[in-house]
Protein backbone atom coordinates (compact mmCIF):
# COMPACT_ATOMS: atom_id res chain seq x y z
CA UNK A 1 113.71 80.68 91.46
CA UNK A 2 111.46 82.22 93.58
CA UNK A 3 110.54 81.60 97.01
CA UNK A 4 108.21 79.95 98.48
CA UNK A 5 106.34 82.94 100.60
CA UNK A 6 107.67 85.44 97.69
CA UNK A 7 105.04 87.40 96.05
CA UNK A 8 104.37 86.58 92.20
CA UNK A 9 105.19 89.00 89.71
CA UNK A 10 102.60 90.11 87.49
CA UNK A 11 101.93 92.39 85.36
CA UNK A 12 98.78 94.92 84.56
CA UNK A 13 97.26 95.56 81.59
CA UNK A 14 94.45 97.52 79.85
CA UNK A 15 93.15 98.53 76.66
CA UNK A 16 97.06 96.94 75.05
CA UNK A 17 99.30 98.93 77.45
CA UNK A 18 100.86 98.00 80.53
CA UNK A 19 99.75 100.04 83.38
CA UNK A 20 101.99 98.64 86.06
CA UNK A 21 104.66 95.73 87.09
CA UNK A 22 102.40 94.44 90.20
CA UNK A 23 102.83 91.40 93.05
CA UNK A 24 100.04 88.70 93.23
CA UNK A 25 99.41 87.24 96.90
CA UNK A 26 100.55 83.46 96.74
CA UNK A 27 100.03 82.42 100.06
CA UNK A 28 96.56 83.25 102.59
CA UNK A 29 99.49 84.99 105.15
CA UNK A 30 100.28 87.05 102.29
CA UNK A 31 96.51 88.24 101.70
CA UNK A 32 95.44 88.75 105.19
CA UNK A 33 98.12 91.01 105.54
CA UNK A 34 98.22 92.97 102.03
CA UNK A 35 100.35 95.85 102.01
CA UNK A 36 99.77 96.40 105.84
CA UNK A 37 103.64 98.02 107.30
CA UNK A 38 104.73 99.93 104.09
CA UNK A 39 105.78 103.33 104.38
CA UNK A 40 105.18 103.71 100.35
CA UNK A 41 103.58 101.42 97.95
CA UNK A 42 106.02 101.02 94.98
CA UNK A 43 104.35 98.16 93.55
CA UNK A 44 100.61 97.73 93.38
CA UNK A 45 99.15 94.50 95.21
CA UNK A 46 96.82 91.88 93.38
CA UNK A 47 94.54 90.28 95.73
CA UNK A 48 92.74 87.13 94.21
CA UNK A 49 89.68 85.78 95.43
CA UNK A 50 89.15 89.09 97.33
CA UNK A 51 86.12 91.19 97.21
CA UNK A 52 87.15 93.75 100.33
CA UNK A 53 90.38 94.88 101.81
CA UNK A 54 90.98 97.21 104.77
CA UNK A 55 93.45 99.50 105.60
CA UNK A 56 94.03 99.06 109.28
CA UNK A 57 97.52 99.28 109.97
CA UNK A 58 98.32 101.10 107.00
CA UNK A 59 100.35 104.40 107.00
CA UNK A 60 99.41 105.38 103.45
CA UNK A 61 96.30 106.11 101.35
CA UNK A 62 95.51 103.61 98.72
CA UNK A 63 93.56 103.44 95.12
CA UNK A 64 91.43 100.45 95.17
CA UNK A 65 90.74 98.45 91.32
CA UNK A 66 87.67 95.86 92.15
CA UNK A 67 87.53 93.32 89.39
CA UNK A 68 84.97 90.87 87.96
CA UNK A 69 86.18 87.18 87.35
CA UNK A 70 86.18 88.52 84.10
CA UNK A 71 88.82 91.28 84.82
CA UNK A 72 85.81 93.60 83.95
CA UNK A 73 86.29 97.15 86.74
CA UNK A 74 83.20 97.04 88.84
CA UNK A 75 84.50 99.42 91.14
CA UNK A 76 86.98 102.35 91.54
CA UNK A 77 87.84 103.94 95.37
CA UNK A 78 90.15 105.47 97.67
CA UNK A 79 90.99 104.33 101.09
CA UNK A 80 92.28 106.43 103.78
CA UNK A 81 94.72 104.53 106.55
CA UNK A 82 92.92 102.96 109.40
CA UNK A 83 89.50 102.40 107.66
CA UNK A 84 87.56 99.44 106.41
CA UNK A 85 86.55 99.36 102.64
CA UNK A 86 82.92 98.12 101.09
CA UNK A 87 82.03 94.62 100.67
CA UNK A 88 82.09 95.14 96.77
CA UNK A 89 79.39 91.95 95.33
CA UNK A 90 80.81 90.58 91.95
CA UNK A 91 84.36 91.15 92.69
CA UNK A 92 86.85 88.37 92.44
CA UNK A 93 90.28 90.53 92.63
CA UNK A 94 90.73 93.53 94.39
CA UNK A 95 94.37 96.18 93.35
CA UNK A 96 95.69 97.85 95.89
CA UNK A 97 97.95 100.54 94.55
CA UNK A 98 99.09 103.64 95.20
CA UNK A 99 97.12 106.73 95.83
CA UNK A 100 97.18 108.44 92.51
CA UNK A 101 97.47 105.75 90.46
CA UNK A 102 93.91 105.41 89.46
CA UNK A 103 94.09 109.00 87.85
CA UNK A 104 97.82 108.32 86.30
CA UNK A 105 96.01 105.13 84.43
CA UNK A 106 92.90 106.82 83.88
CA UNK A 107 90.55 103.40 84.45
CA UNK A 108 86.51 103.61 84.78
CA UNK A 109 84.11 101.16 85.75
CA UNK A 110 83.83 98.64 82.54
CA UNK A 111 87.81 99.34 81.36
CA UNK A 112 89.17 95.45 81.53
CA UNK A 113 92.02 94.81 83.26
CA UNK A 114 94.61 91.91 82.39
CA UNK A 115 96.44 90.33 84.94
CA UNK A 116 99.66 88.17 83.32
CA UNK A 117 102.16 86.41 85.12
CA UNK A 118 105.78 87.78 84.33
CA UNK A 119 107.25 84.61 82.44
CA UNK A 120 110.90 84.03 84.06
């Protein structure tokens, strides 16, 4: 059973394959403070209702997935440590993942992206 401040597994998916075994925020703590004090991101962070993240505090370079409601891409971008991203309007969930990871799963703006909850 999982805890109660753990982060949900998940899973991401596009176009019928799976692009990565991800953590959903559960809790606002968990949100606010993202993937802030990781030396490396081995998991990428879903972020749900979100429509801007920051990287203040970070020590790594992140690829940035902003999603509709819909899990429609609206946006794609990279984000240096120690900077602020856009206010993105339309987004509902932002990915944070690792930088690289955007060109590895080769997403544009209007790919869908499937968020499913690992069933224990």
């Amino acid at each position: 059973m999982r805890s109660p401040q753990s982060l949900e597994p998940v899973w991401l998916l596009s176009h019928g394959n799976v692009l990565a075994a991800a953590e959903r925020t559960v809790t606002k703590s968990q949100k606010r403070n993202g993937l802030i004090g990781r030396s490396q991101i081995v998991n990428p962070l879903v972020i749900e209702p979100c429509n801007w993240v920051h990287s203040i505090g970070m020590r790594c370079a992140l690829d940035l997935i902003y999603l509709a409601p819909d899990g429609t891409v609206i946006s794609l971008g990279h984000l240096k440590p120690w900077r602020v991203g856009p206010y993105t309007k339309g987004a509902h969930t932002v990915i944070e993942a690792a930088s690289g990871s955007l060109e590895k799963w080769n997403l544009k703006v209007g790919d869908v992206v499937e968020v499913r909850v690992v069933e224990p």
